[in-house]
Protein backbone atom coordinates (compact mmCIF):
# COMPACT_ATOMS: atom_id res chain seq x y z
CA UNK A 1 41.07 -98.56 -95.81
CA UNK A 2 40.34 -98.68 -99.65
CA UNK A 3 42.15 -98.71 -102.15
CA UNK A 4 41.88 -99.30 -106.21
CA UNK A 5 42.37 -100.91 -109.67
CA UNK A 6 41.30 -100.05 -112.76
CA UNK A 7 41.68 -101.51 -116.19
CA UNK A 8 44.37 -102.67 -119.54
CA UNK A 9 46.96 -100.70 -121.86
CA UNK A 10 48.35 -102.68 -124.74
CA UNK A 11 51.49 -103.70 -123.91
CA UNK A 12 54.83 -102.39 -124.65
CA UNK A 13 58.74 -103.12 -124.08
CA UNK A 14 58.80 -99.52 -122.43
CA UNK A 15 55.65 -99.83 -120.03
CA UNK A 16 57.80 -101.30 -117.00
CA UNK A 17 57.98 -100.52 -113.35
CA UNK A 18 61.62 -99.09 -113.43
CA UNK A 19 59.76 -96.23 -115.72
CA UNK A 20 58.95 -93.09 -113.73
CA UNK A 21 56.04 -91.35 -114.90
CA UNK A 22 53.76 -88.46 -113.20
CA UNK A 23 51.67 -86.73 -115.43
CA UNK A 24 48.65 -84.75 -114.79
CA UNK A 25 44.56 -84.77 -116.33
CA UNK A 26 46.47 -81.90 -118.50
CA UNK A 27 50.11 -83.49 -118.95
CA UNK A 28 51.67 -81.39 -116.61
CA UNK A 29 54.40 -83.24 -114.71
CA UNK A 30 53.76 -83.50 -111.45
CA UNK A 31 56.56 -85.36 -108.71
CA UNK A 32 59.46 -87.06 -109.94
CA UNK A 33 59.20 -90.77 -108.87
CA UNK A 34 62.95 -90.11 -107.17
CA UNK A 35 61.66 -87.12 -105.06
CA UNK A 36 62.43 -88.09 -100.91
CA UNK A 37 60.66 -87.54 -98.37
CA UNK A 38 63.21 -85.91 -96.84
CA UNK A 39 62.74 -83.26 -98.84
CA UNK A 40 59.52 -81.99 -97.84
CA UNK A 41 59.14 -79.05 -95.28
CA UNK A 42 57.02 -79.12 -92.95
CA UNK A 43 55.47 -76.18 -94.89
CA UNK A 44 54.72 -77.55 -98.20
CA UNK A 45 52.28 -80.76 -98.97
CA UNK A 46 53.11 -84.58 -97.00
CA UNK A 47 54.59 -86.62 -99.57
CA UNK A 48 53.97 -90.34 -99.19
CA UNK A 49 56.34 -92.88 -100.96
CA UNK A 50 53.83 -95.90 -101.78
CA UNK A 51 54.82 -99.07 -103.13
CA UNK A 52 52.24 -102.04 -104.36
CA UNK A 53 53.52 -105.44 -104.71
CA UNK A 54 50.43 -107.75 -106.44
CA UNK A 55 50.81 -111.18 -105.54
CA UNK A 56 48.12 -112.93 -107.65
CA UNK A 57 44.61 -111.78 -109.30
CA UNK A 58 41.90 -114.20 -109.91
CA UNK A 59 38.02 -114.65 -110.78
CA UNK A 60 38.95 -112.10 -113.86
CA UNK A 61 34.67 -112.22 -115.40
CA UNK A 62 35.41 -110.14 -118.79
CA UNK A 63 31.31 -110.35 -119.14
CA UNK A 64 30.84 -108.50 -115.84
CA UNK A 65 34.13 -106.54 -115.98
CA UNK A 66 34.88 -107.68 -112.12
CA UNK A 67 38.11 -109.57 -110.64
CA UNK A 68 39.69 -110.16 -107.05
CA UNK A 69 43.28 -109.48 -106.29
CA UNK A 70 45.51 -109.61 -102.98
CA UNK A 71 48.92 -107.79 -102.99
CA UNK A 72 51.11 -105.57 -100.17
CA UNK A 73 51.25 -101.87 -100.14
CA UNK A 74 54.28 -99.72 -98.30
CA UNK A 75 53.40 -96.24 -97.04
CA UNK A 76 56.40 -94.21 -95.82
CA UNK A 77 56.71 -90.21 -95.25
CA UNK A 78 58.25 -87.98 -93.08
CA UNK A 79 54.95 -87.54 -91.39
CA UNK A 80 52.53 -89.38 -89.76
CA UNK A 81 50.54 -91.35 -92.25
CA UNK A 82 47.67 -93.90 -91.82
CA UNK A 83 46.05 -96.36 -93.73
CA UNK A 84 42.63 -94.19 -93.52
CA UNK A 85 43.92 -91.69 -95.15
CA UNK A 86 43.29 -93.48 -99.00
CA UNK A 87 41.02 -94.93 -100.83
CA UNK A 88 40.69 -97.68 -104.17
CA UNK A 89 38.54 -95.38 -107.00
CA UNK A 90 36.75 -99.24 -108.79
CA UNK A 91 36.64 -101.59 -105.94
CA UNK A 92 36.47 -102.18 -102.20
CA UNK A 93 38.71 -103.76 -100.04
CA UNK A 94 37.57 -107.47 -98.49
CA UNK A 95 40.36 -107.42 -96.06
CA UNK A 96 43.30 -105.50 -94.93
CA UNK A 97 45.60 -107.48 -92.82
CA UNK A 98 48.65 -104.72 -90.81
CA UNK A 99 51.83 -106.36 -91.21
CA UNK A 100 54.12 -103.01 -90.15
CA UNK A 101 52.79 -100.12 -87.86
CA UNK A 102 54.59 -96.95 -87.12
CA UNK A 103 53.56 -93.23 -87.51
CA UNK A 104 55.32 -92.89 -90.60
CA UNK A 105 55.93 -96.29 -92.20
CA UNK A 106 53.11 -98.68 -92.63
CA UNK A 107 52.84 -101.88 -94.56
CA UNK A 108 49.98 -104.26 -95.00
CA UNK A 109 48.45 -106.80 -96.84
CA UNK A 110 44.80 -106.15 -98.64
CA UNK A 111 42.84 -108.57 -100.20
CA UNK A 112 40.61 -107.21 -102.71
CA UNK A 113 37.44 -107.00 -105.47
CA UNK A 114 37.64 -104.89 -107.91
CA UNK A 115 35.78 -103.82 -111.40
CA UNK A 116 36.96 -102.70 -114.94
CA UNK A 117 35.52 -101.45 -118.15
CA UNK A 118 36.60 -104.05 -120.45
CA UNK A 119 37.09 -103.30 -123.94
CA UNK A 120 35.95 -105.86 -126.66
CA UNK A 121 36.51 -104.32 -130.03
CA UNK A 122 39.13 -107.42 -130.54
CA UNK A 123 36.97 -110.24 -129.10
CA UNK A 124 38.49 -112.95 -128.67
CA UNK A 125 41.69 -111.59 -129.13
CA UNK A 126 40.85 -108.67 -126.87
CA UNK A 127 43.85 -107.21 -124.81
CA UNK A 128 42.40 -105.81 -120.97
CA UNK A 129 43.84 -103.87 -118.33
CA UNK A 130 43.74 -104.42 -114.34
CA UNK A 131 44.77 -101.34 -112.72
CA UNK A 132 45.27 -100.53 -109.02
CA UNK A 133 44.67 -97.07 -108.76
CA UNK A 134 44.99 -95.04 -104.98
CA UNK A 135 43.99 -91.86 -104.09
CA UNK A 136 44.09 -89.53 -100.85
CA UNK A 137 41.03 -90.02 -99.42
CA UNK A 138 40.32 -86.06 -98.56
CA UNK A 139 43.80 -84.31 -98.85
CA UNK A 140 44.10 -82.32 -102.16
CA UNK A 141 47.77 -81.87 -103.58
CA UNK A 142 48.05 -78.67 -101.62
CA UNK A 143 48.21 -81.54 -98.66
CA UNK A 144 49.42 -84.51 -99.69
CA UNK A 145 51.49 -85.74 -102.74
CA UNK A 146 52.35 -89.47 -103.83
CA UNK A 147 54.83 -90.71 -105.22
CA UNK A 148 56.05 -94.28 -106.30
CA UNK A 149 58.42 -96.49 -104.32
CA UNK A 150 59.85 -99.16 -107.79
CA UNK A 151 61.49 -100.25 -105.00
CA UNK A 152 58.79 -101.77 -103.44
CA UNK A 153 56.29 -102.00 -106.57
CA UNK A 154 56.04 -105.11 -108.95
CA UNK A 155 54.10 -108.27 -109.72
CA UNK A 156 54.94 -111.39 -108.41
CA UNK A 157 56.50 -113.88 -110.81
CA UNK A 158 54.43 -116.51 -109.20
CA UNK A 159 51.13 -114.21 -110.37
CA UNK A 160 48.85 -116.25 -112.78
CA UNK A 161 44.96 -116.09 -114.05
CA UNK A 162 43.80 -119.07 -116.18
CA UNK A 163 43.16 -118.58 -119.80
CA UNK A 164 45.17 -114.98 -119.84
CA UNK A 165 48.82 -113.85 -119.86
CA UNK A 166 50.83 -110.93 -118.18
CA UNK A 167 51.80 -108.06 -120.87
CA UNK A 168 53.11 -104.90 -120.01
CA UNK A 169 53.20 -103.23 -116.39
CA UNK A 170 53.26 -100.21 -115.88
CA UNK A 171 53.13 -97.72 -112.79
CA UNK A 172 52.71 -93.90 -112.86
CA UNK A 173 51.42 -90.83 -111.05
CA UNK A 174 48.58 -88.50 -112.38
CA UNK A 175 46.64 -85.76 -111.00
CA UNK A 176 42.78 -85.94 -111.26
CA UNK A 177 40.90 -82.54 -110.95
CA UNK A 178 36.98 -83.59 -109.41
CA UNK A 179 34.16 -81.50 -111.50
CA UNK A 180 33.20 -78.41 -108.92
CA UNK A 181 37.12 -78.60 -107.53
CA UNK A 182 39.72 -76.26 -108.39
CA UNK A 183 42.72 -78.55 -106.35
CA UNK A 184 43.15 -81.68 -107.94
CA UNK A 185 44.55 -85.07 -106.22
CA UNK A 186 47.27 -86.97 -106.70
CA UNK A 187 46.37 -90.40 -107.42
CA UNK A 188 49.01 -93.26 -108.71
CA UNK A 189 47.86 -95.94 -110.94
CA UNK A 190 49.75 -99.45 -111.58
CA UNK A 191 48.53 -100.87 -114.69
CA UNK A 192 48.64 -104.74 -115.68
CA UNK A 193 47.91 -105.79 -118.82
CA UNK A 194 46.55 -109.33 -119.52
CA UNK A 195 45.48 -110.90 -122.81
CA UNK A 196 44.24 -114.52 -123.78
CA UNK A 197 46.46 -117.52 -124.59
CA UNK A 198 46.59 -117.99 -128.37
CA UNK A 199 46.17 -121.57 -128.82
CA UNK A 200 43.04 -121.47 -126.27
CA UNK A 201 41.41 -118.37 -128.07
CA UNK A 202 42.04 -120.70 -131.44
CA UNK A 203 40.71 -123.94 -129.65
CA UNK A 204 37.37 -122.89 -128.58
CA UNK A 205 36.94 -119.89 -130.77
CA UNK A 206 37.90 -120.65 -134.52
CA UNK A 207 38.77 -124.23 -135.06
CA UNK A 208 34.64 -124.97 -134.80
CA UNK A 209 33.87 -122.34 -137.25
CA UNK A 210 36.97 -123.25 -139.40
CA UNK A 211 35.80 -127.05 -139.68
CA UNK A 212 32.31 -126.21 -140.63
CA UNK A 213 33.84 -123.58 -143.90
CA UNK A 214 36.42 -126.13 -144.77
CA UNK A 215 33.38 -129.03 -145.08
CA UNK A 216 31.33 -126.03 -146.80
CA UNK A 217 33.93 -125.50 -148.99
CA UNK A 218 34.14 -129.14 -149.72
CA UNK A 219 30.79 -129.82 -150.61
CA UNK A 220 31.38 -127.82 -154.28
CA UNK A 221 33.22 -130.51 -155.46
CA UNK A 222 29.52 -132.69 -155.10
CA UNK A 223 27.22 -132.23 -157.69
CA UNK A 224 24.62 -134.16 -155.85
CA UNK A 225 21.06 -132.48 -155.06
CA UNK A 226 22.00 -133.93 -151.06
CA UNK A 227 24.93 -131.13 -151.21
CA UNK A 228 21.94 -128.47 -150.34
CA UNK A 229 21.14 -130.16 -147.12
CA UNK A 230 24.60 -130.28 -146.17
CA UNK A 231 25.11 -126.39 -146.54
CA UNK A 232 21.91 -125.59 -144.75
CA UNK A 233 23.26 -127.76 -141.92
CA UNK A 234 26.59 -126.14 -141.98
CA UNK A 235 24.72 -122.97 -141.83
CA UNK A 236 23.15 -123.84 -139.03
CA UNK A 237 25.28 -124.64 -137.06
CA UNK A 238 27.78 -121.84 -137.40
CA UNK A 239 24.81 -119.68 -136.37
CA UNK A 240 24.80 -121.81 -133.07
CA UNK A 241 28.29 -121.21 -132.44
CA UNK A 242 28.58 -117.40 -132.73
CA UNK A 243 25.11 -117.63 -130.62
CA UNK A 244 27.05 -119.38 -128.13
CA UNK A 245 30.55 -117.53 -128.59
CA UNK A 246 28.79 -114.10 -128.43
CA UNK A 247 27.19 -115.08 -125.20
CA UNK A 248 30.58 -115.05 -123.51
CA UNK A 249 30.26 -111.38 -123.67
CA UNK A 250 28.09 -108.73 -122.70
CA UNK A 251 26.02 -106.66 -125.27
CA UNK A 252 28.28 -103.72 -126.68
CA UNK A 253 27.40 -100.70 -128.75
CA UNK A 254 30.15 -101.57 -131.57
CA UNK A 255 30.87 -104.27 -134.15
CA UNK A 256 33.75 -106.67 -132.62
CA UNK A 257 36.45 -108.93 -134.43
CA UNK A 258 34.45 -112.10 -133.68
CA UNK A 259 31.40 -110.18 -135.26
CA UNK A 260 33.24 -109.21 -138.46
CA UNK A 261 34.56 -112.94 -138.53
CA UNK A 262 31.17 -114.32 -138.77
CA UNK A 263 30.11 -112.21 -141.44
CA UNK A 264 33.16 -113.54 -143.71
CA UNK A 265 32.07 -116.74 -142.35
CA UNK A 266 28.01 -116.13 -143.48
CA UNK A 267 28.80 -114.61 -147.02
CA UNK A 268 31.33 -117.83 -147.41
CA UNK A 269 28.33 -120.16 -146.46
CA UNK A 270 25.75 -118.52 -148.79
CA UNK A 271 27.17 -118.01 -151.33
CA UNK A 272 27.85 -122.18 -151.33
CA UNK A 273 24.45 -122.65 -150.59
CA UNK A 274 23.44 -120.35 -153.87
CA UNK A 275 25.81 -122.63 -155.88
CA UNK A 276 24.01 -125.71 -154.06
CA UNK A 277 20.50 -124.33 -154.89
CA UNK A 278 21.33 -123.52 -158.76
CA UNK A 279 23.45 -126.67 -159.09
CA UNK A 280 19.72 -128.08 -157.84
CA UNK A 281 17.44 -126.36 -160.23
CA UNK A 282 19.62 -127.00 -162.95
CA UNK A 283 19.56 -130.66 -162.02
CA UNK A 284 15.96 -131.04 -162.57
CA UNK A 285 15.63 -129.32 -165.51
CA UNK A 286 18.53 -131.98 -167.21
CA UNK A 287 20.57 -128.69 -167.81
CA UNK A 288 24.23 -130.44 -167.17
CA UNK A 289 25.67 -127.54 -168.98
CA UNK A 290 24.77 -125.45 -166.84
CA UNK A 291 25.22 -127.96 -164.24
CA UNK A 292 28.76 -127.98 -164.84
CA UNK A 293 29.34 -124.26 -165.53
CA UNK A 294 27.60 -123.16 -161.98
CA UNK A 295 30.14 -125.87 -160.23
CA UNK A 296 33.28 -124.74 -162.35
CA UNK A 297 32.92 -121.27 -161.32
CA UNK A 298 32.38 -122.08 -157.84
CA UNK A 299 34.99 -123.73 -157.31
CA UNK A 300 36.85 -121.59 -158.39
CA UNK A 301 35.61 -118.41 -157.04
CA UNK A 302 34.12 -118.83 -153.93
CA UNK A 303 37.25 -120.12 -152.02
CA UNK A 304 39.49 -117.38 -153.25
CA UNK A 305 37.08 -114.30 -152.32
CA UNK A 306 36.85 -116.38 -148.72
CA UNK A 307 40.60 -116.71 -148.25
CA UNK A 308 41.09 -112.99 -149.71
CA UNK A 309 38.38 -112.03 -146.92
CA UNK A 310 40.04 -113.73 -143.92
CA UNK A 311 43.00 -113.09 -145.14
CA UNK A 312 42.47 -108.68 -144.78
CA UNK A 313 40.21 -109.48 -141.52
CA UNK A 314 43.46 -111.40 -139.48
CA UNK A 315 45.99 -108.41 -140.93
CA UNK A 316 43.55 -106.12 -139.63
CA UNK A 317 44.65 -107.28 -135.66
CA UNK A 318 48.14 -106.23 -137.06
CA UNK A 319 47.21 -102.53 -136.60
């Protein structure tokens, strides 16, 4: 047996499990999530009630978009149904343990690895989704409809992954059309969403880069020529720390939030190190004048345009 999860949807007080939800590719409804079994003819398509219960994920690699989870899943119908007849759409299972086995109730235990497309636009503050999404494995919806057991469906309150925390849930039924099909499937999708722990993200991420701009920042109260090799220090080293940041992540076609950060953080840094280097030539010339107009203006200046800057970049993960 396979079956699947996919990835993240930002997280809202709506988005629950007690929420039914079937839409189709087009937004056509497709099964209420109350619909019985009972109510299906012999006729008409098998409707399954299936219910997923996710005990834990774990090994979540944002980089590599890949992450293991174990968790229960209830098949019941009015006809025979069998674990074969599904499959997981972004993953594999690893093991699927039977628990309950009768021809039209069956409940087991899977153990699982699974693979997301992780989106980074708000690195580090980026918000993902883990998704279990199941599928008939050959039966179209003129064969076999699913719907969702809530009664059976939920994550465990137990459920943890290191360095992220549980947002919004949310479990629905949609129908996917194949390219060269006219019949589409019905597949059901429980969505998870995770994002990182604040004070961690600030931690590791920002405090670093913070310390270096605040010592930058301090340096234009020195008039010294030794200021300059300060600020081409500091420089240096917040280059070495997005280097090492940006690693964390793969390579992506778009600018993220830890990108834009950096640039604030490089303008704020030369433009000190311009003050440093006039403050310098001005020095050897015996130009204190000057000396003392350059470091006026800097001071006054340059930390305002670089607290206006971060200021607008942080409102920006308002939106």
């Amino acid at each position: 047996m396979v079956l699947v999860i996919a990835c993240f949807t930002c997280p809202s007080a709506a988005d629950t499990f007690g929420q039914p939800d079937a839409v189709s590719d087009t937004g056509v409804f497709t099964v209420p999530a109350g619909s019985s079994p009972a109510s299906n003819t012999s006729e008409g398509p098998q409707i399954v009630r299936i219910g997923t219960y996710v005990v834990d994920f774990s090994n979540y690699n944002p980089r590599e978009g890949t992450y293991q989870t174990n968790f229960y899943v209830t098949l019941d119908s009015d006809r025979p149904v069998n674990t074969t007849d599904f499959e997981m759409m972004n993953g594999h299972a690893d093991t699927v343990g039977l628990l309950t086995d009768t021809p039209t109730r069956k409940y087991f235990r899977v153990f699982a690895s699974l693979d997301t497309d992780p989106d980074f636009h708000r690195f580090p503050f980026d918000r993902h989704t883990l998704q279990i999404v199941v599928e008939p494995r050959v039966k179209n919806m003129e064969e076999m409809i699913l719907v969702i057991d809530r009664n059976s469906t939920g994550l465990d309150p137990l459920a943890s992954l290191p360095g992220w925390k549980f947002g919004a849930k949310r479990a629905y039924v949609m129908n996917h059309t194949y390219e060269g099909e006219e019949i589409a499937y019905s597949r059901v999708v429980y969505s998870y969403d995770i994002t990182r722990d604040s004070l961690s993200t600030f931690l590791k991420f920002f405090l670093p880069v913070m310390l270096i701009v605040i010592v930058s920042l301090s340096s234009l109260l020195m008039k010294v020529t030794s200021r300059l090799g300060l600020n081409a220090s500091m420089f240096l080293a917040a280059v070495l720390i997005h280097w090492r940041i940006a690693d964390a992540m793969p390579m992506v076609e778009y600018a993220t939030f830890l990108d834009y950060f950096m640039i604030v953080t490089y303008a704020t840094l030369v433009m000190v190190l311009i003050s440093g280097i006039l403050i310098n030539r001005f020095n050897e010339v015996k130009d204190s004048a000057m000396v003392d107009m350059v470091s006026r203006w800097s001071i006054r200046i340059i930390p305002s345009v670089s607290v206006i800057l971060y200021s607008v970049l942080f409102l920006t993960l308002l939106a």
